[in-house]
PDB file of N, CA and C in Angstrom:
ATOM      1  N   UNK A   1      21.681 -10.825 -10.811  1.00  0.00           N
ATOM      2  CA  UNK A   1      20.627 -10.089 -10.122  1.00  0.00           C
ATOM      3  C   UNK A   1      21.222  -9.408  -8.892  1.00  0.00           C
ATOM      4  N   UNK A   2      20.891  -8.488  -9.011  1.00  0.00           N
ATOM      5  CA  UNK A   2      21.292  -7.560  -7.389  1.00  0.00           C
ATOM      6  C   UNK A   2      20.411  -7.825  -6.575  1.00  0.00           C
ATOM      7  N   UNK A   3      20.909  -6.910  -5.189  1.00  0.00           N
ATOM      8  CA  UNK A   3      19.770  -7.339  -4.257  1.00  0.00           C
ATOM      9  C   UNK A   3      18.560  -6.263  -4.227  1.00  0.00           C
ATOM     10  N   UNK A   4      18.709  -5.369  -5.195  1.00  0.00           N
ATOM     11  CA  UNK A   4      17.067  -4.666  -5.191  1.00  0.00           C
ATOM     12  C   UNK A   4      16.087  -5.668  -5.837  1.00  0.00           C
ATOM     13  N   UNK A   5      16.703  -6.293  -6.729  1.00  0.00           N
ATOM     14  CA  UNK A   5      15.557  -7.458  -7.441  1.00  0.00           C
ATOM     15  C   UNK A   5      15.197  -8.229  -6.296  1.00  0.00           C
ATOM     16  N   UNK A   6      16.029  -8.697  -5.003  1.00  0.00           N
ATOM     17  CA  UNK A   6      15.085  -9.675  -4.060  1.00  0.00           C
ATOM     18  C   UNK A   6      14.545  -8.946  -3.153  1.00  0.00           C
ATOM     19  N   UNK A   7      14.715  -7.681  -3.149  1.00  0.00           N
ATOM     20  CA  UNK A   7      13.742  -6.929  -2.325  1.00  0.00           C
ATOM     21  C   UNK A   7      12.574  -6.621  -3.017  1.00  0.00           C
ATOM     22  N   UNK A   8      12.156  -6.363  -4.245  1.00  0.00           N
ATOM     23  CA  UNK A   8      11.250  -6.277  -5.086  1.00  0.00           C
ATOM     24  C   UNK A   8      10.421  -7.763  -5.632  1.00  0.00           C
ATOM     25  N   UNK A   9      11.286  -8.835  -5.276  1.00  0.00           N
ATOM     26  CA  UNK A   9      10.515  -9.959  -5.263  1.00  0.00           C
ATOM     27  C   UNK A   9       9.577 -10.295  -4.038  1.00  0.00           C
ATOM     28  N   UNK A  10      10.320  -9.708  -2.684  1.00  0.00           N
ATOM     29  CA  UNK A  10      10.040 -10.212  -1.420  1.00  0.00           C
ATOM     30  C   UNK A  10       8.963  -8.853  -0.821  1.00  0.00           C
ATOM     31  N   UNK A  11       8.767  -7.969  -1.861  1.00  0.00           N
ATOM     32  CA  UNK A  11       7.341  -7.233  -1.410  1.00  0.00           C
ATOM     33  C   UNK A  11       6.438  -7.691  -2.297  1.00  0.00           C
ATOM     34  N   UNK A  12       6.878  -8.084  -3.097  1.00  0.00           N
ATOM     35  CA  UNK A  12       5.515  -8.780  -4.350  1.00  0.00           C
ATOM     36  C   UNK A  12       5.334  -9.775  -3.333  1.00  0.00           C
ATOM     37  N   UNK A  13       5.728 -10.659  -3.234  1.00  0.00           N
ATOM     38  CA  UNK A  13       5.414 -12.239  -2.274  1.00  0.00           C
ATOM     39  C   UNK A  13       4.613 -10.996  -0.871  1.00  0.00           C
ATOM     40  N   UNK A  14       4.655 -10.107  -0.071  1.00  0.00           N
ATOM     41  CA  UNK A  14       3.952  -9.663   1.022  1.00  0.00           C
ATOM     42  C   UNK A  14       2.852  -8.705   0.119  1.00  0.00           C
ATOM     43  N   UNK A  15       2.823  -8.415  -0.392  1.00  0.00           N
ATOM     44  CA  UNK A  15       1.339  -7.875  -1.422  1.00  0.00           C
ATOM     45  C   UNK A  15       0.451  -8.706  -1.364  1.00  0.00           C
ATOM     46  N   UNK A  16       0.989  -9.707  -2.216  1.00  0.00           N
ATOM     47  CA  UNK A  16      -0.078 -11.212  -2.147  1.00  0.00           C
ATOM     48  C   UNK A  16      -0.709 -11.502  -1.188  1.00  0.00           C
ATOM     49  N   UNK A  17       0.451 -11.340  -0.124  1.00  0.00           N
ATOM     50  CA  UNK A  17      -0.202 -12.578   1.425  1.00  0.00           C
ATOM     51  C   UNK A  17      -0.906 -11.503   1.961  1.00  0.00           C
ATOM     52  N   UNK A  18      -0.520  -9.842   1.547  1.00  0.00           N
ATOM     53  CA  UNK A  18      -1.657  -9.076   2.678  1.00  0.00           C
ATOM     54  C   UNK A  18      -3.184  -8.835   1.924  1.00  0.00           C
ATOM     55  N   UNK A  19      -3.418  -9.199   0.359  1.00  0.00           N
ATOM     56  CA  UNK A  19      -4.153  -9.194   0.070  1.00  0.00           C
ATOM     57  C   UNK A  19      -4.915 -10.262   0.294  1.00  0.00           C
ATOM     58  N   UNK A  20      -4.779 -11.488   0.738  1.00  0.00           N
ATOM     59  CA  UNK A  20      -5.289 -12.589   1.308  1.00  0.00           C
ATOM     60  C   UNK A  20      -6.001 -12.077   2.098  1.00  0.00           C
ATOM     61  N   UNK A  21      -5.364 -11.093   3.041  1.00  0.00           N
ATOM     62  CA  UNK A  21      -6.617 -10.505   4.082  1.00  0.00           C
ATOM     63  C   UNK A  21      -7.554  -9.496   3.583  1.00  0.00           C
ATOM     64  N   UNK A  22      -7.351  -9.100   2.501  1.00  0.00           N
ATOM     65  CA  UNK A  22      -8.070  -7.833   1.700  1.00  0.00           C
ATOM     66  C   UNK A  22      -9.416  -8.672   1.446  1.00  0.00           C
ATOM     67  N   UNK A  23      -9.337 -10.119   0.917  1.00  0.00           N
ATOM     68  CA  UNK A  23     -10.344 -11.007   0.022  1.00  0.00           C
ATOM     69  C   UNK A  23     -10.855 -11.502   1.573  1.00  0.00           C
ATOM     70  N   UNK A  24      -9.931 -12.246   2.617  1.00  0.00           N
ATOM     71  CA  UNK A  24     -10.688 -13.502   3.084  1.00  0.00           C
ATOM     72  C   UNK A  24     -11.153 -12.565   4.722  1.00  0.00           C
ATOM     73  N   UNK A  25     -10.550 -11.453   5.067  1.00  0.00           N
ATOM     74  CA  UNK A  25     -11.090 -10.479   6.394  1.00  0.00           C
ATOM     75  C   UNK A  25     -12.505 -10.720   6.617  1.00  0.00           C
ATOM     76  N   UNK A  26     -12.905 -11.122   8.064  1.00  0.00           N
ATOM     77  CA  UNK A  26     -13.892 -11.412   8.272  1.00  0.00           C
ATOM     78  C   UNK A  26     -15.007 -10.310   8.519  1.00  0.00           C
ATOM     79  N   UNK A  27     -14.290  -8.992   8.279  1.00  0.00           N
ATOM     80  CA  UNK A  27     -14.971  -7.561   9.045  1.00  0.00           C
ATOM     81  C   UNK A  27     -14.335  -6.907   8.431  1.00  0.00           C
ATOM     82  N   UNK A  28     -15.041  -5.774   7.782  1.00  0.00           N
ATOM     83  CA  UNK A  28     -14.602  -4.742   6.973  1.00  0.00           C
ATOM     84  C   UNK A  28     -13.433  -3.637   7.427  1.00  0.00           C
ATOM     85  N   UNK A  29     -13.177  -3.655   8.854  1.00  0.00           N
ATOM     86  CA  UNK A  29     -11.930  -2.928   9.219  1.00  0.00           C
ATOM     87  C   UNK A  29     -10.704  -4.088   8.537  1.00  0.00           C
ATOM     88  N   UNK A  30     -10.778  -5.192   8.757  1.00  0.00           N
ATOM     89  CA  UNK A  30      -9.700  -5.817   8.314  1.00  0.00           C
ATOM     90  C   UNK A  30      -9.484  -5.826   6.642  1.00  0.00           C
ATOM     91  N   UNK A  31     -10.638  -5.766   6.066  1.00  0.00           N
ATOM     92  CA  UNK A  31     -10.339  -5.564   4.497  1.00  0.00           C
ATOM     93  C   UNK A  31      -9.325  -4.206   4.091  1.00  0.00           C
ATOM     94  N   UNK A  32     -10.019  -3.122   5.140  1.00  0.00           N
ATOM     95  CA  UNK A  32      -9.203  -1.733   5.054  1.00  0.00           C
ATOM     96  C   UNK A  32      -8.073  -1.410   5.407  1.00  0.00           C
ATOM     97  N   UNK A  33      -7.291  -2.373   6.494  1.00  0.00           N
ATOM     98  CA  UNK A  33      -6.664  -2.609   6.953  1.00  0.00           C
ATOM     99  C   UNK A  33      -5.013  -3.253   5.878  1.00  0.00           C
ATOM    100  N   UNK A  34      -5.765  -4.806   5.268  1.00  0.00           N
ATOM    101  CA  UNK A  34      -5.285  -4.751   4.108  1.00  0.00           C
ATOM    102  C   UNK A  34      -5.020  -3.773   3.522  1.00  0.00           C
ATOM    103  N   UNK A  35      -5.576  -3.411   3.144  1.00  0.00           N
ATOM    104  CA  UNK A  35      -5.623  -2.245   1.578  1.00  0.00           C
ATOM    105  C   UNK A  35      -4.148  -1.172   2.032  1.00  0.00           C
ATOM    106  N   UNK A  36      -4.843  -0.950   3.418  1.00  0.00           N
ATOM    107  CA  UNK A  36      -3.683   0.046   3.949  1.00  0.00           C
ATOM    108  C   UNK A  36      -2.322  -0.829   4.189  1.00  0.00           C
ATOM    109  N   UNK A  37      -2.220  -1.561   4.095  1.00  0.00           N
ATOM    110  CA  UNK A  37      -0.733  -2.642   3.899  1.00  0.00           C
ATOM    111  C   UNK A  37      -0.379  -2.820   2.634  1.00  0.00           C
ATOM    112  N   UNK A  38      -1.381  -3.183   1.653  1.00  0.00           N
ATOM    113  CA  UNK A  38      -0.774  -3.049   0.817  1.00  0.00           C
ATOM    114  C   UNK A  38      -0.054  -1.639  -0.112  1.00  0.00           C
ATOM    115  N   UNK A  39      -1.363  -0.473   0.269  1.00  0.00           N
ATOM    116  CA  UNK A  39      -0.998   0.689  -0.052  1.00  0.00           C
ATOM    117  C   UNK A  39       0.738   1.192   0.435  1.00  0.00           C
ATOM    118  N   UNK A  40       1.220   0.771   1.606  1.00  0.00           N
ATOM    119  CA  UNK A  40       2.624   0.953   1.982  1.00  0.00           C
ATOM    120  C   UNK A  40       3.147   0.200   1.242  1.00  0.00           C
ATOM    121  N   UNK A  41       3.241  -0.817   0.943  1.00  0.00           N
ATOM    122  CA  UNK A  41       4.243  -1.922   0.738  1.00  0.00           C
ATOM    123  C   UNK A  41       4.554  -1.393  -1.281  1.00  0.00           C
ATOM    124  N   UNK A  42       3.613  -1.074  -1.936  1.00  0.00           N
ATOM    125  CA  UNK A  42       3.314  -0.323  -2.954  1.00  0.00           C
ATOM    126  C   UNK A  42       4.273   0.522  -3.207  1.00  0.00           C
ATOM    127  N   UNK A  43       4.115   1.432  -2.364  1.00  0.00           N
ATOM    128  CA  UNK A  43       5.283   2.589  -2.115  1.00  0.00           C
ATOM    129  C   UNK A  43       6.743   2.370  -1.432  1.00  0.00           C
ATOM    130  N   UNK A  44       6.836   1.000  -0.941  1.00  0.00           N
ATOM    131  CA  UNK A  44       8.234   0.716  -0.299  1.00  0.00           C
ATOM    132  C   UNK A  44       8.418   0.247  -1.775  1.00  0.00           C
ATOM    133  N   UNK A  45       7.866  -0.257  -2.910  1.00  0.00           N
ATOM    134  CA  UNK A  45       8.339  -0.834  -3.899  1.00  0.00           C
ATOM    135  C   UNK A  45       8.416   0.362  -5.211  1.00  0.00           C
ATOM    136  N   UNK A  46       8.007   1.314  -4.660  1.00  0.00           N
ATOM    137  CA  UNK A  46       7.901   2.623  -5.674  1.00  0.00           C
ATOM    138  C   UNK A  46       9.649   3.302  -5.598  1.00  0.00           C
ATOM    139  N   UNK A  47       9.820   3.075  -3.739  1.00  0.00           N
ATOM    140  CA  UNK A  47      10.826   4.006  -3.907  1.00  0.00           C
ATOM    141  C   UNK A  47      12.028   2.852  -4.087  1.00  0.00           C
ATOM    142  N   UNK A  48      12.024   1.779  -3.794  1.00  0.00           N
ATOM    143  CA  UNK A  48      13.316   0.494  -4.276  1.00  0.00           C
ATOM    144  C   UNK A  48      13.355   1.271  -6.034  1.00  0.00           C
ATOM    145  N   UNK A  49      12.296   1.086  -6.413  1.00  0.00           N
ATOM    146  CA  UNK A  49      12.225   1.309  -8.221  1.00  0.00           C
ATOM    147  C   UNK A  49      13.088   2.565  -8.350  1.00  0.00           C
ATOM    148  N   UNK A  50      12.934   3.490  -7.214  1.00  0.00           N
ATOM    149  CA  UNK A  50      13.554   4.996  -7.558  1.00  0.00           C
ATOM    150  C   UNK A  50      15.246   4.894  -6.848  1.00  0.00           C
ATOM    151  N   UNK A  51      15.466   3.913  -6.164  1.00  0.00           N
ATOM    152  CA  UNK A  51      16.951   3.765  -6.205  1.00  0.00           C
ATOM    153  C   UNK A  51      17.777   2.849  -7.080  1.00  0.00           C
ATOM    154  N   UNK A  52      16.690   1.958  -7.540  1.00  0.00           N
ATOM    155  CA  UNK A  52      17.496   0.717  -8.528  1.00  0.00           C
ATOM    156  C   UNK A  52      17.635   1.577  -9.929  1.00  0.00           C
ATOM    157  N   UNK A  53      16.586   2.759 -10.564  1.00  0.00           N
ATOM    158  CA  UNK A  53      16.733   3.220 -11.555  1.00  0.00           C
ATOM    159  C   UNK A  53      17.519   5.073 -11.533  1.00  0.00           C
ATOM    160  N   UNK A  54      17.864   5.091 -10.186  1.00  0.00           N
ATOM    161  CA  UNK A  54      18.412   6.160  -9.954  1.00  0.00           C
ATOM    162  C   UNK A  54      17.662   7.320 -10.359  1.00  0.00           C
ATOM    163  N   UNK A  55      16.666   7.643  -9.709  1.00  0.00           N
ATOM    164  CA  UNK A  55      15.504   8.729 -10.581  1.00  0.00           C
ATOM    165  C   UNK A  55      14.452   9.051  -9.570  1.00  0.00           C
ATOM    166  N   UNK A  56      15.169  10.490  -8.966  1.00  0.00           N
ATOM    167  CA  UNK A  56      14.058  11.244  -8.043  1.00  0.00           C
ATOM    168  C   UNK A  56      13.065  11.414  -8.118  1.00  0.00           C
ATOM    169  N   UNK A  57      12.599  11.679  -9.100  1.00  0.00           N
ATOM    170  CA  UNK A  57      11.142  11.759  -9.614  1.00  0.00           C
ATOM    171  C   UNK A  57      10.378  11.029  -8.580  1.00  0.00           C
ATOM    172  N   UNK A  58      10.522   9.539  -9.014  1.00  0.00           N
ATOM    173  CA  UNK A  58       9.826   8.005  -8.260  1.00  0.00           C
ATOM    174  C   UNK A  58       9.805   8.864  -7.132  1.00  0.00           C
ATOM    175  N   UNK A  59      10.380   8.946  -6.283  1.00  0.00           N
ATOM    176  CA  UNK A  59      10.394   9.457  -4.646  1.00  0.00           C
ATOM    177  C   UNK A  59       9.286  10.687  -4.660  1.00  0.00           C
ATOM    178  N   UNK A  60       9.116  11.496  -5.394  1.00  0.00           N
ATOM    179  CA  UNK A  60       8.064  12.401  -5.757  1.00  0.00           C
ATOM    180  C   UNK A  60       6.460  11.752  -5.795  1.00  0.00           C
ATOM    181  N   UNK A  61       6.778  10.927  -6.423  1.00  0.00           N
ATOM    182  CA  UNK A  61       5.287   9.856  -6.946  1.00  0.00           C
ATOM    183  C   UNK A  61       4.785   9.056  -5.658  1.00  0.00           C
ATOM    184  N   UNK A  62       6.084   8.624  -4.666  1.00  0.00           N
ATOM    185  CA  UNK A  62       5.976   7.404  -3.721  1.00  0.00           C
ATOM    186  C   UNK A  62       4.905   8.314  -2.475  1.00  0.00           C
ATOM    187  N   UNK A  63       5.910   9.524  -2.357  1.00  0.00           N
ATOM    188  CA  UNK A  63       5.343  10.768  -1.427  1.00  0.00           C
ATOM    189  C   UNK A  63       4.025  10.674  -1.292  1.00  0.00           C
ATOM    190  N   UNK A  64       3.602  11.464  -2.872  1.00  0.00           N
ATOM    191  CA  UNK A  64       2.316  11.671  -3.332  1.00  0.00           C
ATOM    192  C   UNK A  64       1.171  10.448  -3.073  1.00  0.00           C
ATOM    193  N   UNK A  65       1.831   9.272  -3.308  1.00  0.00           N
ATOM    194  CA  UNK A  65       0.605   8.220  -3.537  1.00  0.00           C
ATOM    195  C   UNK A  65       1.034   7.541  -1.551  1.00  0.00           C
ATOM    196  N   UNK A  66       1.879   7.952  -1.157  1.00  0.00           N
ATOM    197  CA  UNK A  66       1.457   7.700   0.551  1.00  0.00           C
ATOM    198  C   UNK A  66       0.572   8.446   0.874  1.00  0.00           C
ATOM    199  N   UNK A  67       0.484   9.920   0.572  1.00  0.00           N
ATOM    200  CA  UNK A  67      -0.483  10.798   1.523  1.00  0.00           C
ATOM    201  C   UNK A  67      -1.703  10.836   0.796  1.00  0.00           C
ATOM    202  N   UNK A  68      -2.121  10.276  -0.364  1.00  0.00           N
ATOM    203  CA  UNK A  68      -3.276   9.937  -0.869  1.00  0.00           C
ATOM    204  C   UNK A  68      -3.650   8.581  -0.163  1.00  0.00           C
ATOM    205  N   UNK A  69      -2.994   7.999  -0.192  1.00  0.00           N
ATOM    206  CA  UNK A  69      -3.216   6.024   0.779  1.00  0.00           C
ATOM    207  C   UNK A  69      -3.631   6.493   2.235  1.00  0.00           C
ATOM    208  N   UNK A  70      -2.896   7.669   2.482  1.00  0.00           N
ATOM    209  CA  UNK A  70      -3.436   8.008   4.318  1.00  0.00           C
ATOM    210  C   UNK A  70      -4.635   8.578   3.844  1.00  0.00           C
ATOM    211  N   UNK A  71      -4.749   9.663   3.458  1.00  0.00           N
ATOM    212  CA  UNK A  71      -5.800  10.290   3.163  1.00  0.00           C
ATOM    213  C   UNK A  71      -7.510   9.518   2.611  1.00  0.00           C
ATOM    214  N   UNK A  72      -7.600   8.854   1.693  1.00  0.00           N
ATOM    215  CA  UNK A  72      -8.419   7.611   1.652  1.00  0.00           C
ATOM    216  C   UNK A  72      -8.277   6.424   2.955  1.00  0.00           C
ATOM    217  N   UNK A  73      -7.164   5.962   3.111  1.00  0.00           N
ATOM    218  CA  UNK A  73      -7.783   5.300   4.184  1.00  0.00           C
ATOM    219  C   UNK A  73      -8.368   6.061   5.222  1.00  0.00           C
ATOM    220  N   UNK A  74      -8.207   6.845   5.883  1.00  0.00           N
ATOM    221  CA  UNK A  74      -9.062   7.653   6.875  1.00  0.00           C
ATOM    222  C   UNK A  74     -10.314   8.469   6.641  1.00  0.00           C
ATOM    223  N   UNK A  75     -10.326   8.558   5.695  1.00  0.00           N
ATOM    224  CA  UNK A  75     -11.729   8.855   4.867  1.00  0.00           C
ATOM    225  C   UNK A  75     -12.781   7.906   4.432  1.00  0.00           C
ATOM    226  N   UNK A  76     -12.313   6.590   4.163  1.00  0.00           N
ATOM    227  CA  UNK A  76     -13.190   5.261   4.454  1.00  0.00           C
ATOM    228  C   UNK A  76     -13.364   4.921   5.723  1.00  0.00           C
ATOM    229  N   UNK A  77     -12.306   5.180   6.572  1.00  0.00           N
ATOM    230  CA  UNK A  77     -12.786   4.476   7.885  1.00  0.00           C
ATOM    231  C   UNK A  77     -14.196   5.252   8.296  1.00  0.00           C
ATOM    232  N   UNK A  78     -13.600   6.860   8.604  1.00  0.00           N
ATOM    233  CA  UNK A  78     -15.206   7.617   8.723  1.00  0.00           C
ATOM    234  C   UNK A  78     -15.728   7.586   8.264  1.00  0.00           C
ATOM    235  N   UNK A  79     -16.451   6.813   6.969  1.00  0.00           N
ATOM    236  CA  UNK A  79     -17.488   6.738   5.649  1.00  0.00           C
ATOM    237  C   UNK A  79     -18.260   5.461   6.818  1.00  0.00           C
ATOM    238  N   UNK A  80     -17.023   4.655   6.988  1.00  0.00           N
ATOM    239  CA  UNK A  80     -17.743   3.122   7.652  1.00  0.00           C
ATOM    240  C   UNK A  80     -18.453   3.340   8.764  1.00  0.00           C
ATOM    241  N   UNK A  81     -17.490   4.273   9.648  1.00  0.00           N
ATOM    242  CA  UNK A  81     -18.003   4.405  11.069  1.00  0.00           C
ATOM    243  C   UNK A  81     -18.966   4.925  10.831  1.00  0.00           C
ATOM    244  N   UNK A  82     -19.402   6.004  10.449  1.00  0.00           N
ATOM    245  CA  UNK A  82     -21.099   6.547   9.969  1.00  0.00           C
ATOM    246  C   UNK A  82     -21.976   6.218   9.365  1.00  0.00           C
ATOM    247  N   UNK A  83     -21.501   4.606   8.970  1.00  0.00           N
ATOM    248  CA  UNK A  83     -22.659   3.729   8.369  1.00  0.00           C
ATOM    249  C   UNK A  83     -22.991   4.501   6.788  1.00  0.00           C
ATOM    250  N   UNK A  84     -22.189   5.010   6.328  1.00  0.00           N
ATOM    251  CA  UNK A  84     -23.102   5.635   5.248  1.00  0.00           C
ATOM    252  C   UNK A  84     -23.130   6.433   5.317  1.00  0.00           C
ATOM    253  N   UNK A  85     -23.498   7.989   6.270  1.00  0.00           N
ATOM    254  CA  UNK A  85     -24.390   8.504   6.533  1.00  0.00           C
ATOM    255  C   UNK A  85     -23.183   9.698   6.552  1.00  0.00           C
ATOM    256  N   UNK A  86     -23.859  10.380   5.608  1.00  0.00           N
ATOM    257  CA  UNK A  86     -22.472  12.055   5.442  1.00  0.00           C
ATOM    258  C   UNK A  86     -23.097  13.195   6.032  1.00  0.00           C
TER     259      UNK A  86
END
């Protein structure tokens, strides 16, 4: 095993533990909060995948699905802060 496999083990093991806060957050900023941790950590494991398999592409995809993860998270937060109300 190389060491991209224990870097790809050791964001799976921080996925888990930040989704702990996704489920057990006592207040809905912290659920979002999660989400937005895991949404990075996702993409730190998108682009490991695009150097362990040598394939730019991945780095194309990682891009794309960060500025969609910013983009939704800041678009829920103002959904929350306005109660609803568009």
């Amino acid at each position: 095993m190389n060491y991209y496999t224990y870097i790809i083990i050791g964001l799976t093991a921080a996925i888990v533990g930040s989704l702990f806060r996704v489920i057990a957050g006592p207040t809905i900023w912290d659920r979002l909060l999660g989400l937005n941790v895991v949404s990075s950590k996702i993409v730190m494991a998108v682009v490991i995948f695009a150097l362990m398999l040598d394939a730019g592409y991945l780095l194309d995809i990682a891009i794309i699905y960060a500025m969609l993860g910013y983009l939704g998270g800041v678009l829920t937060a103002r959904f929350i802060e306005r109660r609803g109300n568009l």
